[in-house]
Protein backbone atom coordinates (compact mmCIF):
# COMPACT_ATOMS: atom_id res chain seq x y z
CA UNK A 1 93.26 163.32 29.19
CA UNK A 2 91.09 163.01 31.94
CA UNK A 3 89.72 159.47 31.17
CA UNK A 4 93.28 158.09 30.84
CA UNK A 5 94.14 158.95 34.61
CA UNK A 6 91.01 157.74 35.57
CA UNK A 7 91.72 154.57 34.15
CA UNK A 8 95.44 154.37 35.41
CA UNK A 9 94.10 155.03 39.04
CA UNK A 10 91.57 152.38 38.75
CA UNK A 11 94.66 149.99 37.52
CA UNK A 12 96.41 151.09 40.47
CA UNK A 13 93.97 150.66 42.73
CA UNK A 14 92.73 147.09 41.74
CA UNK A 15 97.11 146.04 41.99
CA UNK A 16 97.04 147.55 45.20
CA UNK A 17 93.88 145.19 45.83
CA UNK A 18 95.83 142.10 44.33
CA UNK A 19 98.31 142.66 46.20
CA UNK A 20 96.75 142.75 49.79
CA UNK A 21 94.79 140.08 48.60
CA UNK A 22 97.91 138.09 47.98
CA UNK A 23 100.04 139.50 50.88
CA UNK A 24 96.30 138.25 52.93
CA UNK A 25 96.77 135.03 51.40
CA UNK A 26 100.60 134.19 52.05
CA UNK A 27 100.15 135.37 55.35
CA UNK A 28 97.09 132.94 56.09
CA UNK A 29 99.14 130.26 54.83
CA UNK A 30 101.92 131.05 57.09
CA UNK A 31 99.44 131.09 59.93
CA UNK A 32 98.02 127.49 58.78
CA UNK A 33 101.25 125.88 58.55
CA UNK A 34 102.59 127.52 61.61
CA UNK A 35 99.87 127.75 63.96
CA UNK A 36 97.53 124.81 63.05
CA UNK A 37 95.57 125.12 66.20
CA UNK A 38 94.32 128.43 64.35
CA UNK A 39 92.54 126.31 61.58
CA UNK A 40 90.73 124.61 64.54
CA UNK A 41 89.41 127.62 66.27
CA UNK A 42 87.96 128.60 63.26
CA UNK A 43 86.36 125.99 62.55
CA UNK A 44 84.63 126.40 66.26
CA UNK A 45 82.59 128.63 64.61
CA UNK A 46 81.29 126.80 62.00
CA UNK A 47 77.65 125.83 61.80
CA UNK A 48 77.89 122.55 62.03
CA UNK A 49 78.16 121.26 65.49
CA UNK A 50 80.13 117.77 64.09
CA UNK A 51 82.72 120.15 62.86
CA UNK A 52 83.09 121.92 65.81
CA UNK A 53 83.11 118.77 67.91
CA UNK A 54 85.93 117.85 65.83
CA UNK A 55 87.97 121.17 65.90
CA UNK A 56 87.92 120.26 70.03
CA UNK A 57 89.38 117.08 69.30
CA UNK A 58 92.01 118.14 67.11
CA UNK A 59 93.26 121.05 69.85
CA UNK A 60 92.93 118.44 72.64
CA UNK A 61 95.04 115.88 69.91
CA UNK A 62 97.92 119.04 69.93
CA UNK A 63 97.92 119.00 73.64
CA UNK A 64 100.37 122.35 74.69
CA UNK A 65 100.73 123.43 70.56
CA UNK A 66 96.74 124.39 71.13
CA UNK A 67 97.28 127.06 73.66
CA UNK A 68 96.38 130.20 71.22
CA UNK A 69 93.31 128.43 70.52
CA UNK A 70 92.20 128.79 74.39
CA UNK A 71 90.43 132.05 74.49
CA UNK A 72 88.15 130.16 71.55
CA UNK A 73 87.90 126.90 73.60
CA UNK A 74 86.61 129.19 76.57
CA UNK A 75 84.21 130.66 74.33
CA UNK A 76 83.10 127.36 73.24
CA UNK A 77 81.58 126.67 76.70
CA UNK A 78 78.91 128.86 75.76
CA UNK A 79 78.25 126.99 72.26
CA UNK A 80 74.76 126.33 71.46
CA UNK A 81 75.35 122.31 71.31
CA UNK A 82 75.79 120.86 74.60
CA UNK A 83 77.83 118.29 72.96
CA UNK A 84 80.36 121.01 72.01
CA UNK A 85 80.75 122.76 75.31
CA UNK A 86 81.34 119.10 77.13
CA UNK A 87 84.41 118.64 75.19
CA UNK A 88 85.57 122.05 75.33
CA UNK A 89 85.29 121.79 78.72
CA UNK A 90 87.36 119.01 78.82
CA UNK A 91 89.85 120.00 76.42
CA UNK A 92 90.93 122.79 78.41
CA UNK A 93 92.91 121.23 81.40
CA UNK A 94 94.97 119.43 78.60
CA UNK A 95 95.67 122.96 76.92
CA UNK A 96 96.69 124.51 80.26
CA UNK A 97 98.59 121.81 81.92
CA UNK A 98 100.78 123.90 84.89
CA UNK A 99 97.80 125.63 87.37
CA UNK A 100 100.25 129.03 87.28
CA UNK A 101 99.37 129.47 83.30
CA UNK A 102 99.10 132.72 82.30
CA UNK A 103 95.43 131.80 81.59
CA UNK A 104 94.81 129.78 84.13
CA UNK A 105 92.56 131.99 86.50
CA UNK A 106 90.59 133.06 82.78
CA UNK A 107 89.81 129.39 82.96
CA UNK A 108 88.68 128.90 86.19
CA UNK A 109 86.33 131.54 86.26
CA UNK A 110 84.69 130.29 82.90
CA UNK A 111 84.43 126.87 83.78
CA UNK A 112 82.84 127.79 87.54
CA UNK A 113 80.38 129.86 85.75
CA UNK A 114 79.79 126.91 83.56
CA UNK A 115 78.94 124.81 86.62
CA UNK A 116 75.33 126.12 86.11
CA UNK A 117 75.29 124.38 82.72
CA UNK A 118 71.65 123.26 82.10
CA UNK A 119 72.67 120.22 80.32
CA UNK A 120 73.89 116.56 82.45
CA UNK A 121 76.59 115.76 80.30
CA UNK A 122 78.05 119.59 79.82
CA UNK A 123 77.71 120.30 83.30
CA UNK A 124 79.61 117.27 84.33
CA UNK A 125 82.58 117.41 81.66
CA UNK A 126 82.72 120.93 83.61
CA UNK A 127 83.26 119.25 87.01
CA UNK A 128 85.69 116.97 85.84
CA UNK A 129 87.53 119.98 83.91
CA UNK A 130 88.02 121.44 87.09
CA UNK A 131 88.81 119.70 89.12
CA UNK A 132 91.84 118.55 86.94
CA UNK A 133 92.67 121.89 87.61
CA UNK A 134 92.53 122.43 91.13
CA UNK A 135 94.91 120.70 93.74
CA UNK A 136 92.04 120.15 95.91
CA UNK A 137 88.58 119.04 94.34
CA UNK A 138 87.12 118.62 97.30
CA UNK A 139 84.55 121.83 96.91
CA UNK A 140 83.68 119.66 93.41
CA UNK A 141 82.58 116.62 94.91
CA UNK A 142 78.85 116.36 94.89
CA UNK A 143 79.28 117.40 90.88
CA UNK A 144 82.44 114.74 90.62
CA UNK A 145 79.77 112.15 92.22
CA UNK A 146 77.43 112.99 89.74
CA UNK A 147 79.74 112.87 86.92
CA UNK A 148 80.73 109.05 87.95
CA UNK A 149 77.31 108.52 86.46
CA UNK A 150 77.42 110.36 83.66
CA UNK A 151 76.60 108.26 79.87
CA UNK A 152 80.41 108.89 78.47
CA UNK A 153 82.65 106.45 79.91
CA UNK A 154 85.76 108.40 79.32
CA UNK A 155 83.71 111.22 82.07
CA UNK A 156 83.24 108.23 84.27
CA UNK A 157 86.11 107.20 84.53
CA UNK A 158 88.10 110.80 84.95
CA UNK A 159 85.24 111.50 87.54
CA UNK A 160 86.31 108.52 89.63
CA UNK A 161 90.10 108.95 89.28
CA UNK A 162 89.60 112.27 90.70
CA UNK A 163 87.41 111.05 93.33
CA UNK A 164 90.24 108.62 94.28
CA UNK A 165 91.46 111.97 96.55
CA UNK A 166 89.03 111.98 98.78
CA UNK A 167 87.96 108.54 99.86
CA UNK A 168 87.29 109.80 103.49
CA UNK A 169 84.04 110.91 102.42
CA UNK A 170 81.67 108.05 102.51
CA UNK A 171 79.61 109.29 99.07
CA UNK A 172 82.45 109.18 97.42
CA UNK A 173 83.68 105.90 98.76
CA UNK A 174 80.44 104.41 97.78
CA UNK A 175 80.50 105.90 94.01
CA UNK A 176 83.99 104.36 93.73
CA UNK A 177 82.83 101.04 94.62
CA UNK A 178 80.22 101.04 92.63
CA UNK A 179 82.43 102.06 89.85
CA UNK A 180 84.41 98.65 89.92
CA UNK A 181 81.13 97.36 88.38
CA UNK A 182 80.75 99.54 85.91
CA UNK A 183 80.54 97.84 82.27
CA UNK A 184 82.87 100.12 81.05
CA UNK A 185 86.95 98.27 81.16
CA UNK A 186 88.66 101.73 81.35
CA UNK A 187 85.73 103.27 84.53
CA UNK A 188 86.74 99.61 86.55
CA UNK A 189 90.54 100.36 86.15
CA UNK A 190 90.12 103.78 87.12
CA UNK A 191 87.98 102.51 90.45
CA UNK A 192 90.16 99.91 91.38
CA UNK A 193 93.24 102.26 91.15
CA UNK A 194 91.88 104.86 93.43
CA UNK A 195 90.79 101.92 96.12
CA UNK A 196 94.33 101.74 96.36
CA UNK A 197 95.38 105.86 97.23
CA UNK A 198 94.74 105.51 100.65
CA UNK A 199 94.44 102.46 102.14
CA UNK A 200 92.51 101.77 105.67
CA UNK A 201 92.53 98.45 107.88
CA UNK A 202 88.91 98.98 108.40
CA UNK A 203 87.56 98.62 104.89
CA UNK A 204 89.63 95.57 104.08
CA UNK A 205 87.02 92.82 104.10
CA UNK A 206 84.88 95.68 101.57
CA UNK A 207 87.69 95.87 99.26
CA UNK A 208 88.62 92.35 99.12
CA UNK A 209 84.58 91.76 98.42
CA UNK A 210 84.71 93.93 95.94
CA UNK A 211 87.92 93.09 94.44
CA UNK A 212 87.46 89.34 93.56
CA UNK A 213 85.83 89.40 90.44
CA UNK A 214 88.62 91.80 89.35
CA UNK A 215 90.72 89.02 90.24
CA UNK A 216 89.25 87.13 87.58
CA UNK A 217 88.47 88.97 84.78
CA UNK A 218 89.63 88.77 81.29
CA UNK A 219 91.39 92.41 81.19
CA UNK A 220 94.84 91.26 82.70
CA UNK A 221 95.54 95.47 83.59
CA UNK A 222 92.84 94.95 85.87
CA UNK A 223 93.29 91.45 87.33
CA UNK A 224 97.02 93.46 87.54
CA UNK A 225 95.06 96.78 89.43
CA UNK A 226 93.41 94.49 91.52
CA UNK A 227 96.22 92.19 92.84
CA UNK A 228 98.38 95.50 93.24
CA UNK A 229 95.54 97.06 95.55
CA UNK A 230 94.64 94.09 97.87
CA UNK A 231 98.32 93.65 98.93
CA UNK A 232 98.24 97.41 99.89
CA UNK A 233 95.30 96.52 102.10
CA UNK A 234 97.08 92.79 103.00
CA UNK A 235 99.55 95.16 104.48
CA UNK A 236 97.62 96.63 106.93
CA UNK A 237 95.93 93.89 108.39
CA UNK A 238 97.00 90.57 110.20
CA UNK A 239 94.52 88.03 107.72
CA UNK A 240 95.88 85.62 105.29
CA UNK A 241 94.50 86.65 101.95
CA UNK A 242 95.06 83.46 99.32
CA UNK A 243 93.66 85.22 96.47
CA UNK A 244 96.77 87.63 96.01
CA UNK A 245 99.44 84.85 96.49
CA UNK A 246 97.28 83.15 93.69
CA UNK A 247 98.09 86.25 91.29
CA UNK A 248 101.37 85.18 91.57
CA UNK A 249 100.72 82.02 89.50
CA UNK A 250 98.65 83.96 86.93
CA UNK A 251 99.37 83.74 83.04
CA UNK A 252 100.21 87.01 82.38
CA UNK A 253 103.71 88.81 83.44
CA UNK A 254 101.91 92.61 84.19
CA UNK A 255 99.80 90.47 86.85
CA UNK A 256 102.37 88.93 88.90
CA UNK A 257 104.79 92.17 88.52
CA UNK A 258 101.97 94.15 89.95
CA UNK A 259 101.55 91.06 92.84
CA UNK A 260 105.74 91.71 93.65
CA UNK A 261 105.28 95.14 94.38
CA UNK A 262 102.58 95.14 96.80
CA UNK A 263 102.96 91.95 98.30
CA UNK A 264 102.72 91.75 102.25
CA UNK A 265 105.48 91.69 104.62
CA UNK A 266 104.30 92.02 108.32
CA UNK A 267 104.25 89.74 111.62
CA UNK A 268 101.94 87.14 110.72
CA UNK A 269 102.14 87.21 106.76
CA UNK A 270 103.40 84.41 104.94
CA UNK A 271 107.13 84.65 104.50
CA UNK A 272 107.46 87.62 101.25
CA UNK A 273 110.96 86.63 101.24
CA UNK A 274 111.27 83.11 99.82
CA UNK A 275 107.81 84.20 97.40
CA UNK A 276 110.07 86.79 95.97
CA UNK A 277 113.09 84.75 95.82
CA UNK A 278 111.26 82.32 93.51
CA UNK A 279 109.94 85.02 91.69
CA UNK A 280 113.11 86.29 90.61
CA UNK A 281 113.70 83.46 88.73
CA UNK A 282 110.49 84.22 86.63
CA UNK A 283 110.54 83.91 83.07
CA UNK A 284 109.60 87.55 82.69
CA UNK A 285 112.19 90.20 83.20
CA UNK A 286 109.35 92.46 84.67
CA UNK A 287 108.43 90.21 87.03
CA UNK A 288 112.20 89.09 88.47
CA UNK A 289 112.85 93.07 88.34
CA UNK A 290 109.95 93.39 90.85
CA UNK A 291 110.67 90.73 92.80
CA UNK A 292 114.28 92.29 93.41
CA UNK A 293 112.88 95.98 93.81
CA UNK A 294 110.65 94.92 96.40
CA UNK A 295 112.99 92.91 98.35
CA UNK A 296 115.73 95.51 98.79
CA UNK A 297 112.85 97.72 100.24
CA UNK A 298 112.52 95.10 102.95
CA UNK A 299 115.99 96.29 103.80
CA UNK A 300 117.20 93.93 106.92
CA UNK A 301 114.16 91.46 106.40
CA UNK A 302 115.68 90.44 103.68
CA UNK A 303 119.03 89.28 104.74
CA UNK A 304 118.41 85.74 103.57
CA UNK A 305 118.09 86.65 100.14
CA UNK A 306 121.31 88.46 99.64
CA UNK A 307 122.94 85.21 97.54
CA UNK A 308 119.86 85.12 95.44
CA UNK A 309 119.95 88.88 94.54
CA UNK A 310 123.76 88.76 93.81
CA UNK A 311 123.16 86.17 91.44
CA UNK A 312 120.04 87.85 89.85
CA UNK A 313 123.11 90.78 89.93
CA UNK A 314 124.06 89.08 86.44
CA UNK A 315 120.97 88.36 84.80
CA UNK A 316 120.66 88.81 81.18
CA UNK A 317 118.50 91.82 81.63
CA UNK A 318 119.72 95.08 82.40
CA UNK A 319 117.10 96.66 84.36
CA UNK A 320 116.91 93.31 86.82
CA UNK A 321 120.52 93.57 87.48
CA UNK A 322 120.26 96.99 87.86
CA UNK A 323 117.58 96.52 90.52
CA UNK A 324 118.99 93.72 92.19
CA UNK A 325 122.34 95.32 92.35
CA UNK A 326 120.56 98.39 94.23
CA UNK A 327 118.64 95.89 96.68
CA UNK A 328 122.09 94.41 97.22
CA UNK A 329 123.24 97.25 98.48
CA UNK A 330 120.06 98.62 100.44
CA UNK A 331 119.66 95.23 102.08
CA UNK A 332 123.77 95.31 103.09
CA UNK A 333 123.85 98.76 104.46
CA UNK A 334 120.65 97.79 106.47
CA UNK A 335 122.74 95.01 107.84
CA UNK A 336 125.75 96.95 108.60
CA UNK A 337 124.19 99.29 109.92
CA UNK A 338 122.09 97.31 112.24
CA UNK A 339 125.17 95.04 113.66
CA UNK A 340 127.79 97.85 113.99
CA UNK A 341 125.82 100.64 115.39
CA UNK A 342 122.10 100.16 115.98
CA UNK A 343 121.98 96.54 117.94
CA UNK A 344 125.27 97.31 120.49
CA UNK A 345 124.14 101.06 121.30
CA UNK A 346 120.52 99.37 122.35
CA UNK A 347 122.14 96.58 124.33
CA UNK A 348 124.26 99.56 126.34
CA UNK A 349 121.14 101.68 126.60
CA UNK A 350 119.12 98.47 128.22
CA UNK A 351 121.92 99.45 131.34
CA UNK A 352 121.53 102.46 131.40
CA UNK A 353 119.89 103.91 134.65
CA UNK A 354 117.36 106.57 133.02
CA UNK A 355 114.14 103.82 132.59
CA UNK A 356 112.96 106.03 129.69
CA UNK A 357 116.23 105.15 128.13
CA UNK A 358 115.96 101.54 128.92
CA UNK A 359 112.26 101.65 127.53
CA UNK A 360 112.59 103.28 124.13
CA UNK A 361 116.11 101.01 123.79
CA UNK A 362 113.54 97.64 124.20
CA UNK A 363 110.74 99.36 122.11
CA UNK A 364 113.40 100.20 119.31
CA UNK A 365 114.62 97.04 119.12
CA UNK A 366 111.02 94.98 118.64
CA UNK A 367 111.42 96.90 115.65
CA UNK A 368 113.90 94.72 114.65
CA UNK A 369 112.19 91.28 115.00
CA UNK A 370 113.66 87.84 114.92
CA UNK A 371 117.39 90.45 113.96
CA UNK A 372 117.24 91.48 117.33
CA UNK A 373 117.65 87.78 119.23
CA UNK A 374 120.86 88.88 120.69
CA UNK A 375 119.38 91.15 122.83
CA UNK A 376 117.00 88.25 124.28
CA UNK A 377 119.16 88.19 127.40
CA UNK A 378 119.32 91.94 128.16
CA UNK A 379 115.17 91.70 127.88
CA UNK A 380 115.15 88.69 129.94
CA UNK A 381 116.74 90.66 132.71
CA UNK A 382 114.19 94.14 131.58
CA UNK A 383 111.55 91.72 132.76
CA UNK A 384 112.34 92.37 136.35
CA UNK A 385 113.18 95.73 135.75
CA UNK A 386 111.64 98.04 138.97
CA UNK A 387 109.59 100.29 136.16
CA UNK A 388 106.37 98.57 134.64
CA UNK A 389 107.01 100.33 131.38
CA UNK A 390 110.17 98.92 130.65
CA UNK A 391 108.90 95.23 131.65
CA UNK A 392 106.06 96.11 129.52
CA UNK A 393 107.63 96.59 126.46
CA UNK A 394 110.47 94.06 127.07
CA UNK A 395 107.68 91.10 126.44
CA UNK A 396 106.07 92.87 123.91
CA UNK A 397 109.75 92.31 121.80
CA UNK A 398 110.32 89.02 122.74
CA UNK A 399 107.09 88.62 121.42
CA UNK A 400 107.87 90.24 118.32
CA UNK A 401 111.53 88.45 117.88
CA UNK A 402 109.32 85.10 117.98
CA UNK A 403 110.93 81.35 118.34
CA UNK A 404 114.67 83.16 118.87
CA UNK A 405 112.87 83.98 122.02
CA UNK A 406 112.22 80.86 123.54
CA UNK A 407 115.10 81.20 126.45
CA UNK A 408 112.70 83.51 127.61
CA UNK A 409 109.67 81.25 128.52
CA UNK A 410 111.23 80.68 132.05
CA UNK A 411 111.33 84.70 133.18
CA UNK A 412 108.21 85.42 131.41
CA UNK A 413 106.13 82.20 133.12
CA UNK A 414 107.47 83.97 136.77
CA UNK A 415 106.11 87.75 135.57
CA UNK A 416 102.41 86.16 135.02
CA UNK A 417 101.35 87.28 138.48
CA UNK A 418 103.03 91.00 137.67
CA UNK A 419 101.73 93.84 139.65
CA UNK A 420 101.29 95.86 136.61
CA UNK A 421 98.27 94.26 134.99
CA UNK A 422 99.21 95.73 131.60
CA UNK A 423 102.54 93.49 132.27
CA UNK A 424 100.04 90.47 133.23
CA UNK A 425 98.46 90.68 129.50
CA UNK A 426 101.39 91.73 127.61
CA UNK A 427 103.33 88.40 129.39
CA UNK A 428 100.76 86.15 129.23
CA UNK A 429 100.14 87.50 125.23
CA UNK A 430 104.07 86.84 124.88
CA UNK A 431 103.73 83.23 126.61
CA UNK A 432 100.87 82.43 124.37
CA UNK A 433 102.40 83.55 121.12
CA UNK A 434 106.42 82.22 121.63
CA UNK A 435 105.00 78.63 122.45
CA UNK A 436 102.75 78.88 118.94
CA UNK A 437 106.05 80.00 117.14
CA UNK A 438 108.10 77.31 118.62
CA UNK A 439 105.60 74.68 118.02
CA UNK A 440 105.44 75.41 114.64
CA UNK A 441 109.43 75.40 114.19
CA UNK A 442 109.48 72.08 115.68
């Protein structure tokens, strides 16, 4: 009887095996279907490092569905393949996305440690990995510099986005320079964008070196890029720069949009206005939605395109009668605004008998430009005004309300021998630059 038992046991047992072995098996299918970014951290430990390289790419493909798979990508940074910890490197910012993930301080202290990396391209993809993570990569910039050199374009060209932050530091402006040259179409794009994060008068003629050939090239996002950044520097300074009103005539649509939105409008620029006007008859609906965008933003400078915009109110397109149905209003209440409240309180504060009134009501209304010529007058009469700051700044807005201001030439002719020599300059400036303005109107 004994032998029986035995044998009925042994059946038992090997079911009981089955049947773990089965339950093992439904569940790991479960866990495929489910959680697919489970297959791929297995397969980080296979022993082929193509595989692995590939399991990275599939997480980084599933984006926020990879997160369970980040303890593996972290341990990845230590794989034997310097190939493999590069892209795990870079793979993880992608998993973590918000810098408050539960994870996220895990991360960071892996990837610093991985700063040390031995291998270039590793130890790079590590630099760029953080600082996609940090606010402030500031600390990472001698790596991030590095990195702009690195062999893989796709780490070039994160490298020099990031460096984009912090073009106060004059390595890093150099490296992104240097990057608008690289051979690379997606490292140029990435340079030329960050020229334009923070924009400075002095490094206009640089830029606008550098930019040129972008101006030309086949890759119409760049020529787009590059048009886009130049007018951001056009803005700040008082040259005439041909090239960018050029862009405006350029084949492609996503070139002259890009043009609209940054083009200049300052004292001394050629007249945005009637450019944009014409452009919002452009065959493109991007463009003409631009075009409109960037007018209503000129709020009161824009006056004289108020008929053009309510017309472009009933284009075919949606989105361009959206936008010029907003500028519409923007440019209106600007006006309104302006006529009702803004103009008659300065004209009564130009009375008033506190000269810091009388002062900030002139400097207020330069402001305003050629919209404030009814207040010529009230700044004739600030021109004899017993305080040198208040006849200072009353020629510096006649100045800037230009050929409306030409009633003043008399007053400001009899102030050239002024006390105040700051008056003398700012009247003889004011002479000098009304006569120019009405010359050219004649």
């Amino acid at each position: 009887m004994q032998r029986p038992r035995l044998r009925l046991r042994m059946r038992h047992l090997l079911g009981l095996v089955a049947a773990f072995a089965g339950l093992f098996a439904v569940l790991r299918y479960r866990q495929e279907v489910y959680d697919p970014a489970w297959v791929q951290a297995r397969r980080l430990n296979s022993l082929e490092p193509s595989e692995r390289i590939d399991a990275v790419a599939k997480l980084l493909e599933m984006g926020r569905g990879a997160e369970s798979a980040i303890p593996s990508l972290l341990g990845a940074l230590k794989d034997s393949d310097p190939r493999v910890r590069a892209r795990a490197a870079m793979a993880i910012p992608f998993l973590l996305r918000e810098p408050d993930h539960p994870r996220a301080a895990e991360a960071h202290a892996a990837l610093t440690a991985s700063l040390a990396d031995p291998a270039p391209s590793a130890r790079h993809a590590v630099s760029v990995a953080l600082g996609m993570c940090q606010h402030d990569p500031k600390g990472l910039l001698p790596g991030l510099i590095e990195a702009a050199g690195d062999a893989d374009p796709m780490l070039r060209a994160w490298a020099v986005s990031l460096l984009g932050f912090a073009l106060d530091d004059e390595g890093v402006w150099s490296a992104v320079l240097g990057a608008t040259w690289d051979r690379d179409v997606d490292v140029r794009n990435q340079a030329i964008r960050a020229l334009g994060r923070k924009p400075r008068p002095s490094r206009f003629a640089e830029v606008r070196e550098t930019l040129a050939p972008a101006l030309k090239e086949p890759n119409e996002v760049n020529r787009g890029f590059a048009a886009n950044t130049l007018g951001r520097y056009a803005q700040l300074v008082s040259e005439d720069v041909p090239e960018l009103y050029a862009a405006l005539s350029d084949p492609n649509p996503f070139v002259r949009r890009m043009t609209c939105e940054s083009l200049p409008h300052r004292p001394g620029a050629r007249p945005a206005v009637p450019i944009l006007v014409r452009s919002l008859r452009d065959l493109a609906p991007e463009v003409r939605h631009a075009a409109a965008r960037r007018l209503g933003s000129m709020g009161l400078d824009a006056e004289e395109a108020l008929s053009d915009l309510r017309l472009a109110s009933e284009d075919r397109e949606g989105m361009v009668r959206d936008a010029a149905s907003e500028a519409v209003r923007r440019i209106e209440s600007k006006v309104d605004g302006f006529r009702t409240r803004l103009l008659p309180d300065a004209l009564e504060d130009l009375a008033s008998p506190d000269p810091e009134v009388r002062r900030g009501a002139a400097e207020s209304l330069g402001n305003f430009g050629k919209h404030s010529a009814p207040a010529v007058p009230a700044l004739i009469r600030g021109l004899d005004d017993h305080e040198a700051t208040v006849r200072l700044v009353s020629a510096q807005t006649l100045v800037r309300i230009g050929t409306a201001a030409r009633d003043a030439l008399p007053a400001l002719g009899a102030r050239e021998d002024d006390p105040d020599e700051q008056v003398r300059r700012a009247v003889k400036a004011a002479l000098d630059a009304i006569r120019r303005e009405v010359a050219k109107s004649r």
